[in-house]
N, C-alpha and C. Protein backbone atom coordinates (compact mmCIF):
# COMPACT_ATOMS: atom_id res chain seq x y z
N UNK A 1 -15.86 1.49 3.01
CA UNK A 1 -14.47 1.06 2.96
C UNK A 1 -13.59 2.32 2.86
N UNK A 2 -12.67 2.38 3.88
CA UNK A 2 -11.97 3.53 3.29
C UNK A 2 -10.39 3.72 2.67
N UNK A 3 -9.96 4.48 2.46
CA UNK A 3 -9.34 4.35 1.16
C UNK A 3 -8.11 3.23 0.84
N UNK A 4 -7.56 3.25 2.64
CA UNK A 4 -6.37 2.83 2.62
C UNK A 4 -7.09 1.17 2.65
N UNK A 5 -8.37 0.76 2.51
CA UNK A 5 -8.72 -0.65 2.46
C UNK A 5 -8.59 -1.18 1.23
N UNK A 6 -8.74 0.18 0.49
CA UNK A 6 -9.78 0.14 -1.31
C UNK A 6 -8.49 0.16 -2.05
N UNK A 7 -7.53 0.42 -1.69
CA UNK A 7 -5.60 0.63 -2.19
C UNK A 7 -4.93 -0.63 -1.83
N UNK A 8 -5.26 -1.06 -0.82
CA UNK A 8 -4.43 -2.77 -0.83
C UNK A 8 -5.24 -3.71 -1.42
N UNK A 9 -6.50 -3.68 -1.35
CA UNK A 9 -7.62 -5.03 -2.02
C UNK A 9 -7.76 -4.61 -3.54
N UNK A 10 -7.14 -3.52 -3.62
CA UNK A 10 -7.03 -2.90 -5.49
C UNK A 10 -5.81 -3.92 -5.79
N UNK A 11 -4.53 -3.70 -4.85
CA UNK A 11 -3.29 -4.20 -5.09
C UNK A 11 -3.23 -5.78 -4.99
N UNK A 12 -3.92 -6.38 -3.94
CA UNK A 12 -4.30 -7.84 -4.35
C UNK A 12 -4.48 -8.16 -5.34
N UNK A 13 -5.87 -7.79 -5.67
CA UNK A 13 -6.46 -7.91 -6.73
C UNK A 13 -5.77 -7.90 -8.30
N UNK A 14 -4.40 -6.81 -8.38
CA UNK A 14 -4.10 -6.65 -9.38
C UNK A 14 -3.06 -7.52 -9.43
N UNK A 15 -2.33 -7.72 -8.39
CA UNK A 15 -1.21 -9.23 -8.02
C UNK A 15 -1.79 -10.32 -8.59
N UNK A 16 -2.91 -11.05 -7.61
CA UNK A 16 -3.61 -12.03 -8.36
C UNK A 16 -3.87 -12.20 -10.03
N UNK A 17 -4.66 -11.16 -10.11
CA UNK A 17 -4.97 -10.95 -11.80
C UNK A 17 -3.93 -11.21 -12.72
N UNK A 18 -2.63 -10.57 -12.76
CA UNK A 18 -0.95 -10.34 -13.68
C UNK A 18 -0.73 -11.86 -13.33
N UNK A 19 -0.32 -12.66 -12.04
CA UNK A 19 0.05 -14.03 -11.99
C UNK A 19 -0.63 -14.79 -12.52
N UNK A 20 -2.11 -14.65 -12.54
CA UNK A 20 -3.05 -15.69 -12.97
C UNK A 20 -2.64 -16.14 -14.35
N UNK A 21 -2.73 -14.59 -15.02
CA UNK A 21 -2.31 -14.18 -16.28
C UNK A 21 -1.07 -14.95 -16.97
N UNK A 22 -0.19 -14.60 -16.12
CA UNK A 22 1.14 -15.02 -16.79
C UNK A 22 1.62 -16.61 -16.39
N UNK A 23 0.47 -17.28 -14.95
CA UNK A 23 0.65 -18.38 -15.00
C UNK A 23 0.92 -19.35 -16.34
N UNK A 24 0.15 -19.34 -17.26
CA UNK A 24 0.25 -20.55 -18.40
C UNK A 24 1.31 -20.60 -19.26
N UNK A 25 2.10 -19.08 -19.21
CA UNK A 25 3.63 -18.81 -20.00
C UNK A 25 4.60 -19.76 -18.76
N UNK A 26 4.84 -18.98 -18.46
CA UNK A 26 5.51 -20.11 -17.05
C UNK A 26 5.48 -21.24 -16.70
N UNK A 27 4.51 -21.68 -16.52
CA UNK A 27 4.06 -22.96 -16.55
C UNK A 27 4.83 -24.09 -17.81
N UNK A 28 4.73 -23.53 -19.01
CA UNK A 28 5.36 -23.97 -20.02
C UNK A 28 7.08 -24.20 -20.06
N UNK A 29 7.46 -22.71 -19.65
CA UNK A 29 8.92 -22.80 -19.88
C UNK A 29 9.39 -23.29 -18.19
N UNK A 30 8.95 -23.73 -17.27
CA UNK A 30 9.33 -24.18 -16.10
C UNK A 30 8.36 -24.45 -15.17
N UNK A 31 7.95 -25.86 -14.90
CA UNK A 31 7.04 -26.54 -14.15
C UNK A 31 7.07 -25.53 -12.93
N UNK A 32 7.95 -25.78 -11.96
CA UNK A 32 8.44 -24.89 -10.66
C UNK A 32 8.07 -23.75 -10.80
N UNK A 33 8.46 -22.56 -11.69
CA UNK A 33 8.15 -21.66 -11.47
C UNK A 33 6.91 -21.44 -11.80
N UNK A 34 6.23 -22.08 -12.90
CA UNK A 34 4.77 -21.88 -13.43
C UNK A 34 3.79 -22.12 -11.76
N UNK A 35 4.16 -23.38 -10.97
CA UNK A 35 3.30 -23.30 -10.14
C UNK A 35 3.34 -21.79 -8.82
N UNK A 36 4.75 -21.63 -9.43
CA UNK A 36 5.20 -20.13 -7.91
C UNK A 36 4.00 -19.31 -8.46
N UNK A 37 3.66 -19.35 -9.97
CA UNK A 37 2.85 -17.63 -10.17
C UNK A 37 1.39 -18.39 -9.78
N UNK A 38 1.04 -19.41 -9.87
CA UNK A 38 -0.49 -20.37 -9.67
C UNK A 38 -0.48 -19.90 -8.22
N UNK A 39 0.25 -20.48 -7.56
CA UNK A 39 0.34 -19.94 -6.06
C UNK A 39 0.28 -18.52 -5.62
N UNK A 40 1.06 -17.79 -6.29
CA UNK A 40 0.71 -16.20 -5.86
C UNK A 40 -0.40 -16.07 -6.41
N UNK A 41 -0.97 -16.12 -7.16
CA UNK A 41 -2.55 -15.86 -7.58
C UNK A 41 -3.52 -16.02 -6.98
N UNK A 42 -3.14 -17.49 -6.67
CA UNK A 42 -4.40 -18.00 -5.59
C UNK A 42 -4.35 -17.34 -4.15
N UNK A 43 -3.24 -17.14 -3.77
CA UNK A 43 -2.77 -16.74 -2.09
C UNK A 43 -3.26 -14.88 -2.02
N UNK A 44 -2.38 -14.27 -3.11
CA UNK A 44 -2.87 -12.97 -3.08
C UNK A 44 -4.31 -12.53 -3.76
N UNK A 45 -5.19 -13.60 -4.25
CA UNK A 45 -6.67 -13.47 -4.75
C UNK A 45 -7.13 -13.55 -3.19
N UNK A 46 -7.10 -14.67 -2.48
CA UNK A 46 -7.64 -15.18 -1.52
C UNK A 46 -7.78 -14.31 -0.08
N UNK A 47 -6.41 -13.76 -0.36
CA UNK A 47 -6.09 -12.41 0.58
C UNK A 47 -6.51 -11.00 0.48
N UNK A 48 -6.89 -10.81 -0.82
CA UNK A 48 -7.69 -9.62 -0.98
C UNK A 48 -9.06 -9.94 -0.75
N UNK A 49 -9.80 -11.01 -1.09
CA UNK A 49 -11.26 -11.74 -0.48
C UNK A 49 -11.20 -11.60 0.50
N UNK A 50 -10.07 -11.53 1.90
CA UNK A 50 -10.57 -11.74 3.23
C UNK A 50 -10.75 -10.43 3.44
N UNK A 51 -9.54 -9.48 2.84
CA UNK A 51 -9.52 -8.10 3.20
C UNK A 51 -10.78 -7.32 2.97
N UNK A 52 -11.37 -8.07 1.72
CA UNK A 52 -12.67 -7.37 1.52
C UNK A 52 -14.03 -7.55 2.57
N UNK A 53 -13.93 -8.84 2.68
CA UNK A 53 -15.03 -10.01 3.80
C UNK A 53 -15.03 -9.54 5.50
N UNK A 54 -13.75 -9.14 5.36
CA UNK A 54 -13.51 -9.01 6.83
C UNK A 54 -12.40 -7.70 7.03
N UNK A 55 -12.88 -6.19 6.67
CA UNK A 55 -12.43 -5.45 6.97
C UNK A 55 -12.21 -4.76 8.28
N UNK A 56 -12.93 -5.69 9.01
CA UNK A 56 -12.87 -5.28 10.95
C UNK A 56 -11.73 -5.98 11.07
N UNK A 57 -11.37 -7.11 10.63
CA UNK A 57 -10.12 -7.93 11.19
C UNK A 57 -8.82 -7.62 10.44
N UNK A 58 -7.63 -7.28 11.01
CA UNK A 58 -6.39 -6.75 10.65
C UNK A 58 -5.79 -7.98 10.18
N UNK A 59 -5.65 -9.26 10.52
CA UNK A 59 -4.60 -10.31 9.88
C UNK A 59 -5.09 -10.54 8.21
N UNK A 60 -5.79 -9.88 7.90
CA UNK A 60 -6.02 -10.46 5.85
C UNK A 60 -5.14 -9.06 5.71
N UNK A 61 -5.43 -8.17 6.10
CA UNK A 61 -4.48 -6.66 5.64
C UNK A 61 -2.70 -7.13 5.84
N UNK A 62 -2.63 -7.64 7.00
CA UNK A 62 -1.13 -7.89 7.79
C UNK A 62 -0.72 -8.90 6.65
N UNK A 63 -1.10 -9.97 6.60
CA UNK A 63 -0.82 -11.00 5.43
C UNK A 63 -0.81 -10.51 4.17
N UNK A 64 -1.64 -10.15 3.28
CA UNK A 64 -1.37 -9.06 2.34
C UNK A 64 -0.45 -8.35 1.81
N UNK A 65 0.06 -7.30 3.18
CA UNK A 65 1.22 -6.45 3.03
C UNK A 65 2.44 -7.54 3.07
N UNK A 66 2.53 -8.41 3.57
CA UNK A 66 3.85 -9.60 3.94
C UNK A 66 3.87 -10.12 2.35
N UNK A 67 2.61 -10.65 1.57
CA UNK A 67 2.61 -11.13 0.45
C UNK A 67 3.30 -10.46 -0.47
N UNK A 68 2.62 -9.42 -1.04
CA UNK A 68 2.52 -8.44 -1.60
C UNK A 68 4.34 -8.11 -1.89
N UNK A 69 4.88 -7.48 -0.53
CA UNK A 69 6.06 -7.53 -0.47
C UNK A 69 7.12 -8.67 -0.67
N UNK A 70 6.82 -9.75 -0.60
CA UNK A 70 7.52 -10.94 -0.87
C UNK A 70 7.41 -10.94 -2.86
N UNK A 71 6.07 -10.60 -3.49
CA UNK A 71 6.05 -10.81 -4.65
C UNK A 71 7.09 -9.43 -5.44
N UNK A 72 7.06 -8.26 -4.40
CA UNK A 72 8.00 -7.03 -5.03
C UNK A 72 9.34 -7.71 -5.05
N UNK A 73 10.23 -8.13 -4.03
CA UNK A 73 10.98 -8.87 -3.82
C UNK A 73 11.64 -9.71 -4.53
N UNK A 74 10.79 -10.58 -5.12
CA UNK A 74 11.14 -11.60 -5.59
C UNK A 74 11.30 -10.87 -6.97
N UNK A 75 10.36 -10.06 -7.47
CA UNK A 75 10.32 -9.56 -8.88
C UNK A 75 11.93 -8.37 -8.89
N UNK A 76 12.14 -8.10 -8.28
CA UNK A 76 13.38 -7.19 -8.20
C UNK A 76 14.49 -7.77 -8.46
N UNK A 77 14.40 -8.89 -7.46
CA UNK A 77 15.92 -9.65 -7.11
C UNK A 77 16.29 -10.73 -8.50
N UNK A 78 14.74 -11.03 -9.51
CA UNK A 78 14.90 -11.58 -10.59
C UNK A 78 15.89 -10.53 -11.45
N UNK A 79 15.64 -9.33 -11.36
CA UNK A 79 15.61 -8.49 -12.42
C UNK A 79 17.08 -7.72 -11.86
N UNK A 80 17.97 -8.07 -10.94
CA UNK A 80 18.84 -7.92 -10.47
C UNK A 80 20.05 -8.97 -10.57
N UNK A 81 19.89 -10.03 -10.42
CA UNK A 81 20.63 -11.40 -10.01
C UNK A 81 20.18 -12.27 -11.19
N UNK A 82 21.07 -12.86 -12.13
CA UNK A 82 20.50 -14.56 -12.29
C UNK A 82 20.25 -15.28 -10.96
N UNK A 83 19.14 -16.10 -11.49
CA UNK A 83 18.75 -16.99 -10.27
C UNK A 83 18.65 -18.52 -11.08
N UNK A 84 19.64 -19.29 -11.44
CA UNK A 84 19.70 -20.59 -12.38
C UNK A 84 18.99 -21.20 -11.19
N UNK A 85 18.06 -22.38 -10.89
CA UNK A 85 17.72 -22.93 -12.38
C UNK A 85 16.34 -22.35 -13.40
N UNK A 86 16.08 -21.02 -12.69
CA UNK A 86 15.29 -19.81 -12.99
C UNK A 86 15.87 -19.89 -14.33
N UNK A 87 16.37 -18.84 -14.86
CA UNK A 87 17.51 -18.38 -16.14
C UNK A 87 18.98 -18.31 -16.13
N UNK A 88 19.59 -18.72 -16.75
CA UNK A 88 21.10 -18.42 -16.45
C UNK A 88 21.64 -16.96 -16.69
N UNK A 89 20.89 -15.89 -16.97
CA UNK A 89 20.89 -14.51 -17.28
C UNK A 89 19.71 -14.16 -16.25
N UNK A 90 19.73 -12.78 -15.65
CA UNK A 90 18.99 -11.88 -15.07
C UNK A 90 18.13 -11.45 -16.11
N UNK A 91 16.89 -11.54 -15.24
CA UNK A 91 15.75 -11.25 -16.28
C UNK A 91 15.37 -9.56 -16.53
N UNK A 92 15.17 -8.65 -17.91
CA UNK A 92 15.10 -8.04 -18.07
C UNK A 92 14.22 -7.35 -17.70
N UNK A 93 14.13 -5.74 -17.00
CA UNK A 93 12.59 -5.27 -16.69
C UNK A 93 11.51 -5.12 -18.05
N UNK A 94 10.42 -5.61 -17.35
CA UNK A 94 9.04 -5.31 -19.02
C UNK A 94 8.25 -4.46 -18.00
N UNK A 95 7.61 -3.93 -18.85
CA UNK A 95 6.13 -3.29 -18.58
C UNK A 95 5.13 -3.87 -17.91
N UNK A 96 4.92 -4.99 -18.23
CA UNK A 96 3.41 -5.56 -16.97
C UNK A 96 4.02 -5.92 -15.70
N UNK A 97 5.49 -6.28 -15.73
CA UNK A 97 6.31 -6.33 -14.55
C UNK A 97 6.37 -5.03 -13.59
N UNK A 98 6.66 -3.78 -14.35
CA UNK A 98 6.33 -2.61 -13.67
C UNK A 98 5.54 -2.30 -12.91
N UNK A 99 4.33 -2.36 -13.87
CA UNK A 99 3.08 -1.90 -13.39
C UNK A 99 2.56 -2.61 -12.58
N UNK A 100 2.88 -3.59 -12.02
CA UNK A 100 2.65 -5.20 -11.28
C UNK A 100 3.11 -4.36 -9.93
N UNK A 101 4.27 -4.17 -10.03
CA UNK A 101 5.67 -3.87 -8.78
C UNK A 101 4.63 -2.34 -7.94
N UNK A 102 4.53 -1.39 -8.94
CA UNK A 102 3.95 -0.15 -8.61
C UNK A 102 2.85 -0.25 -7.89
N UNK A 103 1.79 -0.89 -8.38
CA UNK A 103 0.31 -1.51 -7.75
C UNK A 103 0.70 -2.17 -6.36
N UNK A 104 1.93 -3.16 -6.33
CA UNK A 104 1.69 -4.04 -5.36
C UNK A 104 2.40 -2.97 -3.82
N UNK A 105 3.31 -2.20 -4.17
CA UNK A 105 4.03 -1.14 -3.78
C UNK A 105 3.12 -0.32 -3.19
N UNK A 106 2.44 0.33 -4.26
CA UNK A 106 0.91 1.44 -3.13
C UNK A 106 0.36 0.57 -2.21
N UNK A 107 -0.05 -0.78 -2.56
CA UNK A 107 -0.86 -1.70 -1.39
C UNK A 107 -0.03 -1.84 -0.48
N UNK A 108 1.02 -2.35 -0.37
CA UNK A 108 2.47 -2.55 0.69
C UNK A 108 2.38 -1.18 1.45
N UNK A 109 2.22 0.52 0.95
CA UNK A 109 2.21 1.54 1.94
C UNK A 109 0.85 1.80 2.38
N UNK A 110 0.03 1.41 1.28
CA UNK A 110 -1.84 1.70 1.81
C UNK A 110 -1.63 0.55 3.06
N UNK A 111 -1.44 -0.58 3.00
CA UNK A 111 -1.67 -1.79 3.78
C UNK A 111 -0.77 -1.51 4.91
N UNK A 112 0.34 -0.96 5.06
CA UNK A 112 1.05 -0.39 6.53
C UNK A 112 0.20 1.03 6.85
N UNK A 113 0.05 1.36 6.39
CA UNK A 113 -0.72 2.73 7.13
C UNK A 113 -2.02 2.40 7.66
N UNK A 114 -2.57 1.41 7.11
CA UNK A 114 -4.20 0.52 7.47
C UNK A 114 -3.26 0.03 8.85
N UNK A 115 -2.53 -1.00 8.78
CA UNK A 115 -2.11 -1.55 10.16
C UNK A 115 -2.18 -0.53 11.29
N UNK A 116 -1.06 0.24 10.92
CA UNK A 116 -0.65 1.07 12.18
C UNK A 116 -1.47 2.07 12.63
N UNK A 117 -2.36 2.55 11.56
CA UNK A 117 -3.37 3.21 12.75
C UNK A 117 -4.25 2.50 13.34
N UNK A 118 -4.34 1.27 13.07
CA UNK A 118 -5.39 0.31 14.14
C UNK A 118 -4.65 0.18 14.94
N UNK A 119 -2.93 0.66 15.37
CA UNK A 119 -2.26 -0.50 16.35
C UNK A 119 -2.70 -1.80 16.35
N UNK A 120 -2.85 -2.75 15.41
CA UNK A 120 -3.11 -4.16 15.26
C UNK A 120 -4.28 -4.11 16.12
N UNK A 121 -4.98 -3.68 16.20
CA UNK A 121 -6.31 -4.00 17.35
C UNK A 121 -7.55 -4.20 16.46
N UNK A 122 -7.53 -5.13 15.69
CA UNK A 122 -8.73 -5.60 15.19
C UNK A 122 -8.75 -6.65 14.84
């Protein structure tokens, strides 16, 4: 595996893991959102499994980086914006949020640099 494979299926992996994690807090204080982190868990677990299973084929990497970036995204724009019926206040940055963003961030540039030197040809 080489590196730029072992840097996005790290970053899955660590996506999945933090949501799984923080699913059952969530879950509690908001049905809706508790299932958004169940869902990223399962989607970005499932997506680092293919990336691992099937490192000849480019669409688990391509999907990945799309994920991945949707979960930076979303974690920013929380921590930027109230989003009611989210919180009626913008949510404050924490630490496992960081380190979440950073991880998923190296996979988002490991996982474009994996693309583009295949030119999608795998």
């Amino acid at each position: 595996m080489d590196r730029q494979t072992g840097l996005l299926l790290a970053a899955g992996s660590v996506a999945a893991g933090v949501h799984a994690g923080l699913a059952p807090e969530h879950l509690r204080e908001w049905a809706p959102l508790g299932a958004s982190f169940v869902a990223a868990a399962v989607v970005a677990g499932s997506l680092a499994t293919a990336v691992a299973l099937r490192p000849d084929r480019i669409w688990p990497a391509r999907t990945l980086v799309l994920v991945l970036t949707g979960l930076v995204s979303a974690y920013l724009l929380t921590r930027i914006v109230a989003l009611p019926p989210l919180d009626p206040d913008r949510e404050p940055l924490d630490t496992i949020g960081l380190f979440t963003v950073a991880a998923e961030l190296a996979g988002v540039f490991a996982g474009l640099r994996l693309v583009l030197s295949q030119g999608g040809n795998r």
